[in-house]
N, C-alpha and C. Protein backbone atom coordinates (compact mmCIF):
# COMPACT_ATOMS: atom_id res chain seq x y z
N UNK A 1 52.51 18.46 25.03
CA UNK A 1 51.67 19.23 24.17
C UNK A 1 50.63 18.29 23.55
N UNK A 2 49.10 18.39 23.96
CA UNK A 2 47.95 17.92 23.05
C UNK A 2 47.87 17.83 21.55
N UNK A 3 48.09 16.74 21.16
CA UNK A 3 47.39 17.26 19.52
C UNK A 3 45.90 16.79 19.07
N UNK A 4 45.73 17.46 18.66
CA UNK A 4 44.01 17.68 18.56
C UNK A 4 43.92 17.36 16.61
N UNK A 5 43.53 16.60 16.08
CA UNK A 5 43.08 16.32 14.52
C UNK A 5 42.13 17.25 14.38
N UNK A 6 42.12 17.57 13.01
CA UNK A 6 41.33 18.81 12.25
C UNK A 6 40.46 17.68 11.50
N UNK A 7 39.49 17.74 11.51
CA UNK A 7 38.37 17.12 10.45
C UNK A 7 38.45 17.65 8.90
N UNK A 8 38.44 16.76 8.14
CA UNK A 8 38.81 17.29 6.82
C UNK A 8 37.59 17.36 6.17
N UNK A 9 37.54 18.89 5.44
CA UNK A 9 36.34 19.54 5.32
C UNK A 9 35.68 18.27 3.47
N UNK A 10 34.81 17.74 3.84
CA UNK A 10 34.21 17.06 3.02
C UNK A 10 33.59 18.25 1.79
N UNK A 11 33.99 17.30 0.64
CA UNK A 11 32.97 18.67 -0.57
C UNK A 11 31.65 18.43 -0.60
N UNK A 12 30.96 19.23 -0.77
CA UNK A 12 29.42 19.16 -0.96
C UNK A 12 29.28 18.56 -1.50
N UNK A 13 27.96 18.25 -1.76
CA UNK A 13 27.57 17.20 -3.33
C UNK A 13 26.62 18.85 -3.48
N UNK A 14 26.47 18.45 -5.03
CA UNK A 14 25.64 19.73 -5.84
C UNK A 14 24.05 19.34 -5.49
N UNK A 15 23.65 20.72 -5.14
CA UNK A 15 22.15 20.50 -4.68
C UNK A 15 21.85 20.70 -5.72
N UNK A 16 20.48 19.65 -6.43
CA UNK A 16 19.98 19.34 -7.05
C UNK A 16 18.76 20.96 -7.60
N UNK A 17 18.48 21.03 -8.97
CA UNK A 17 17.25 22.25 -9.32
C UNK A 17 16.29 21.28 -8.80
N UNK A 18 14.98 22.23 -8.77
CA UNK A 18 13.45 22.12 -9.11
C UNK A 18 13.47 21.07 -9.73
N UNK A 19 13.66 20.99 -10.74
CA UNK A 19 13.31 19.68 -11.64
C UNK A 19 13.76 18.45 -11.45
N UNK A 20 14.72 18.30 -10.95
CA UNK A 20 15.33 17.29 -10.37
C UNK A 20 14.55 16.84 -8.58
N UNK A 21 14.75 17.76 -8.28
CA UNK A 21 13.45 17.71 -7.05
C UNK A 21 12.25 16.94 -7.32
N UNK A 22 11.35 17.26 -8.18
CA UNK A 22 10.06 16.93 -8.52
C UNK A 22 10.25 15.70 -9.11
N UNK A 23 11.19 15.62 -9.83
CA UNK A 23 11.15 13.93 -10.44
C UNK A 23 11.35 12.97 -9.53
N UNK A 24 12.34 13.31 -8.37
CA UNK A 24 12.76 12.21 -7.64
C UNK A 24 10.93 12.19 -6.34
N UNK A 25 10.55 13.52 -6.49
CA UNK A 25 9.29 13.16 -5.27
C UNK A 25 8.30 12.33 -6.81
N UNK A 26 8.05 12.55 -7.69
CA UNK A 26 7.44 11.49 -8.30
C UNK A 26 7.66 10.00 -8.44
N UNK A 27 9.04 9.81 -8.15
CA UNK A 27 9.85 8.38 -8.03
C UNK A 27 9.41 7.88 -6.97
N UNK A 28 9.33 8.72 -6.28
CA UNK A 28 9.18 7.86 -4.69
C UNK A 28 7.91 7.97 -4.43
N UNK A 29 6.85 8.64 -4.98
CA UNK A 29 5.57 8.46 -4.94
C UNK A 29 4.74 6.95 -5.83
N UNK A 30 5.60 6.99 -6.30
CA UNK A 30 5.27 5.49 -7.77
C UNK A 30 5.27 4.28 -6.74
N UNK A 31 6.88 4.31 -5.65
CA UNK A 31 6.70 3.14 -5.11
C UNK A 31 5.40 3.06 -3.67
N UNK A 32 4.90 4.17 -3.64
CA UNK A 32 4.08 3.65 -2.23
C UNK A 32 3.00 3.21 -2.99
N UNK A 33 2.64 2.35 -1.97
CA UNK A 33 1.43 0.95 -1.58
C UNK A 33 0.15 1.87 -1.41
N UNK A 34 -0.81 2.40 -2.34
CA UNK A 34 -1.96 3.15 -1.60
C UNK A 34 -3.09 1.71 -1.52
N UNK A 35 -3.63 2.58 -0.42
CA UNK A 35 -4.64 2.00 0.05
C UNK A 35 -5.58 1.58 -1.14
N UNK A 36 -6.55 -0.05 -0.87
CA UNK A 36 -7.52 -0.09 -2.26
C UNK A 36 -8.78 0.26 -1.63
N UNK A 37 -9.88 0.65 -2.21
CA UNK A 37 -11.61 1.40 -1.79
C UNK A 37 -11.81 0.70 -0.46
N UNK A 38 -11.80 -0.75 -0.43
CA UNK A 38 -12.12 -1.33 0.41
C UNK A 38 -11.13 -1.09 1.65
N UNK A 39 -10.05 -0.82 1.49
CA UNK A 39 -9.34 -0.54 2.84
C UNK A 39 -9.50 0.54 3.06
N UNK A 40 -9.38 1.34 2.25
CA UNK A 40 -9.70 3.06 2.62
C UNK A 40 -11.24 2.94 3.67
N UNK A 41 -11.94 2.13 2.98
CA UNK A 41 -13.42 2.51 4.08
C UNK A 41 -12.82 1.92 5.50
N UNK A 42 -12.64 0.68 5.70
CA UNK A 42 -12.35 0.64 6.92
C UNK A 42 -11.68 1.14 7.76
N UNK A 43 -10.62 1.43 6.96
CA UNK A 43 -9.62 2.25 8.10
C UNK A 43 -10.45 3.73 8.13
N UNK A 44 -11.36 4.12 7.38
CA UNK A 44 -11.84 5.62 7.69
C UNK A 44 -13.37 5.16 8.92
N UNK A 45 -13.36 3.95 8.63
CA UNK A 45 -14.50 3.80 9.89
C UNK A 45 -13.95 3.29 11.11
N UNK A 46 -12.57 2.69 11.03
CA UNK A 46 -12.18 2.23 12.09
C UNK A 46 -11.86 3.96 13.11
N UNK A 47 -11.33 4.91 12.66
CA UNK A 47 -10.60 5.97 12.97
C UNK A 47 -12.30 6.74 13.79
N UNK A 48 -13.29 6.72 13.09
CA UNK A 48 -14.30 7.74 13.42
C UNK A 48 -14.81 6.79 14.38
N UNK A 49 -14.94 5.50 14.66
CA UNK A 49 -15.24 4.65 15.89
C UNK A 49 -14.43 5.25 16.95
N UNK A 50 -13.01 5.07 16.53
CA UNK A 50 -12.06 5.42 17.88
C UNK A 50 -12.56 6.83 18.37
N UNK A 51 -12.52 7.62 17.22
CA UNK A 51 -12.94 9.18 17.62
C UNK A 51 -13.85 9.18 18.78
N UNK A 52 -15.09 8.75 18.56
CA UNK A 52 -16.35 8.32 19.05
C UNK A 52 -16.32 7.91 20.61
N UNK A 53 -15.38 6.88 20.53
CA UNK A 53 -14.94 6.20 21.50
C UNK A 53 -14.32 7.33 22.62
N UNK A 54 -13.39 7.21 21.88
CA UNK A 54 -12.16 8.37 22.78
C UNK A 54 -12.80 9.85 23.33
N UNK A 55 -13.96 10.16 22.62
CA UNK A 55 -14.80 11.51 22.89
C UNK A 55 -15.49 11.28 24.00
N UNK A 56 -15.96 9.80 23.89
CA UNK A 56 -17.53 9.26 24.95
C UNK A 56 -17.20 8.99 25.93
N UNK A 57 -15.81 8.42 25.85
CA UNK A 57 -14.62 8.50 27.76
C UNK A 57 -13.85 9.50 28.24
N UNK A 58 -13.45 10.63 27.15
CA UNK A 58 -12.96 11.72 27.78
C UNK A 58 -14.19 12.84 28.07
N UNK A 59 -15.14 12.99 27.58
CA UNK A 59 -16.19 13.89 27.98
C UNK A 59 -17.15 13.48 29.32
N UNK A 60 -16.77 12.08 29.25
CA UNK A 60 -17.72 11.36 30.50
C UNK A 60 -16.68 11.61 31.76
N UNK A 61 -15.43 11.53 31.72
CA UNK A 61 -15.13 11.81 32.61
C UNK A 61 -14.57 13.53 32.68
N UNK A 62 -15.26 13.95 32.05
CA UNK A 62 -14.62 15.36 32.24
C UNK A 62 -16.09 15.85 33.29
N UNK A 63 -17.14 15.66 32.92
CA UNK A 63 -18.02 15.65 33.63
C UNK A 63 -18.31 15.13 35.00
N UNK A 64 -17.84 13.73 35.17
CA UNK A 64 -17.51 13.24 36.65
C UNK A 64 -16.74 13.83 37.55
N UNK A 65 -15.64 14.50 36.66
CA UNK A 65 -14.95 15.06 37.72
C UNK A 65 -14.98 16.20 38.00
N UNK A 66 -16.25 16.73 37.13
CA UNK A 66 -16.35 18.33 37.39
C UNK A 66 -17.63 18.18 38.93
N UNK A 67 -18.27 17.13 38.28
CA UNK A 67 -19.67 16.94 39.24
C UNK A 67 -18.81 16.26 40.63
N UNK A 68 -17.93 16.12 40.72
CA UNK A 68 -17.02 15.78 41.99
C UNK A 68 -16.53 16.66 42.58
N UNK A 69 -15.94 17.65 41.73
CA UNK A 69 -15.30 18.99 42.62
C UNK A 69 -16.35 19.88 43.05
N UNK A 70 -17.91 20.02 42.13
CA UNK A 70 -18.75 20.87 42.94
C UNK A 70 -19.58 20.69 43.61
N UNK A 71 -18.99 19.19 44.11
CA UNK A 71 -20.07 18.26 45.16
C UNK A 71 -18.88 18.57 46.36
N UNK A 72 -17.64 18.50 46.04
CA UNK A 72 -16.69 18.34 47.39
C UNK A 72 -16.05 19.69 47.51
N UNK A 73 -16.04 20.52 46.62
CA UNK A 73 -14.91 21.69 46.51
C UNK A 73 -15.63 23.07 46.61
N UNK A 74 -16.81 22.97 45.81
CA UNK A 74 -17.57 24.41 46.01
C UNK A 74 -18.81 24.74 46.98
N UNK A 75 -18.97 23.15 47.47
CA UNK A 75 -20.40 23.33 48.22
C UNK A 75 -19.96 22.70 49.64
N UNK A 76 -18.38 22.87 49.86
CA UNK A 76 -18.55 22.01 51.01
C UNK A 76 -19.34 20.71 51.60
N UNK A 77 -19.27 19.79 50.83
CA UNK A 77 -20.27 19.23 50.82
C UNK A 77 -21.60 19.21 51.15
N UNK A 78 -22.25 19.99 51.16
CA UNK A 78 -23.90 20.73 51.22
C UNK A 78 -24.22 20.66 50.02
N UNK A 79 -25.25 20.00 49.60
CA UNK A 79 -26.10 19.75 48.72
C UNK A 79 -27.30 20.89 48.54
């Protein structure tokens, strides 16, 4: 005959009110590191470069490969 253990049912801990909520997200907001003016700009210019970037190689090739399929795919190649 198998014996199989029963997990012993752990007690809750008491969920905390509203108020207790909000104090502890203010606690933990105290310790983060915000950004100072000067980092905020760069990292907001570094991000709109990448944008830029990432737009000017995915649109360039969205175009190449459209101007590829209706050079090889719709025109049989006939110009």
């Amino acid at each position: 005959m198998a014996v199989t253990a029963r997990k012993r049912e752990e007690p809750r801990a008491q969920q905390p009110g509203i108020v207790q909520f909000l104090r502890d997200v203010y606690d933990e907001l105290r310790k983060v590191v915000w950004p100072t003016g000067g980092e905020l700009y760069r990292y907001t210019l570094v991000v709109i470069f990448t944008v830029i970037i990432l737009g000017i190689f995915i649109g360039g090739t969205d175009y190449l490969l459209g101007e590829i399929a209706k050079r090889t795919l719709y025109n049989n190649g006939v110009h």
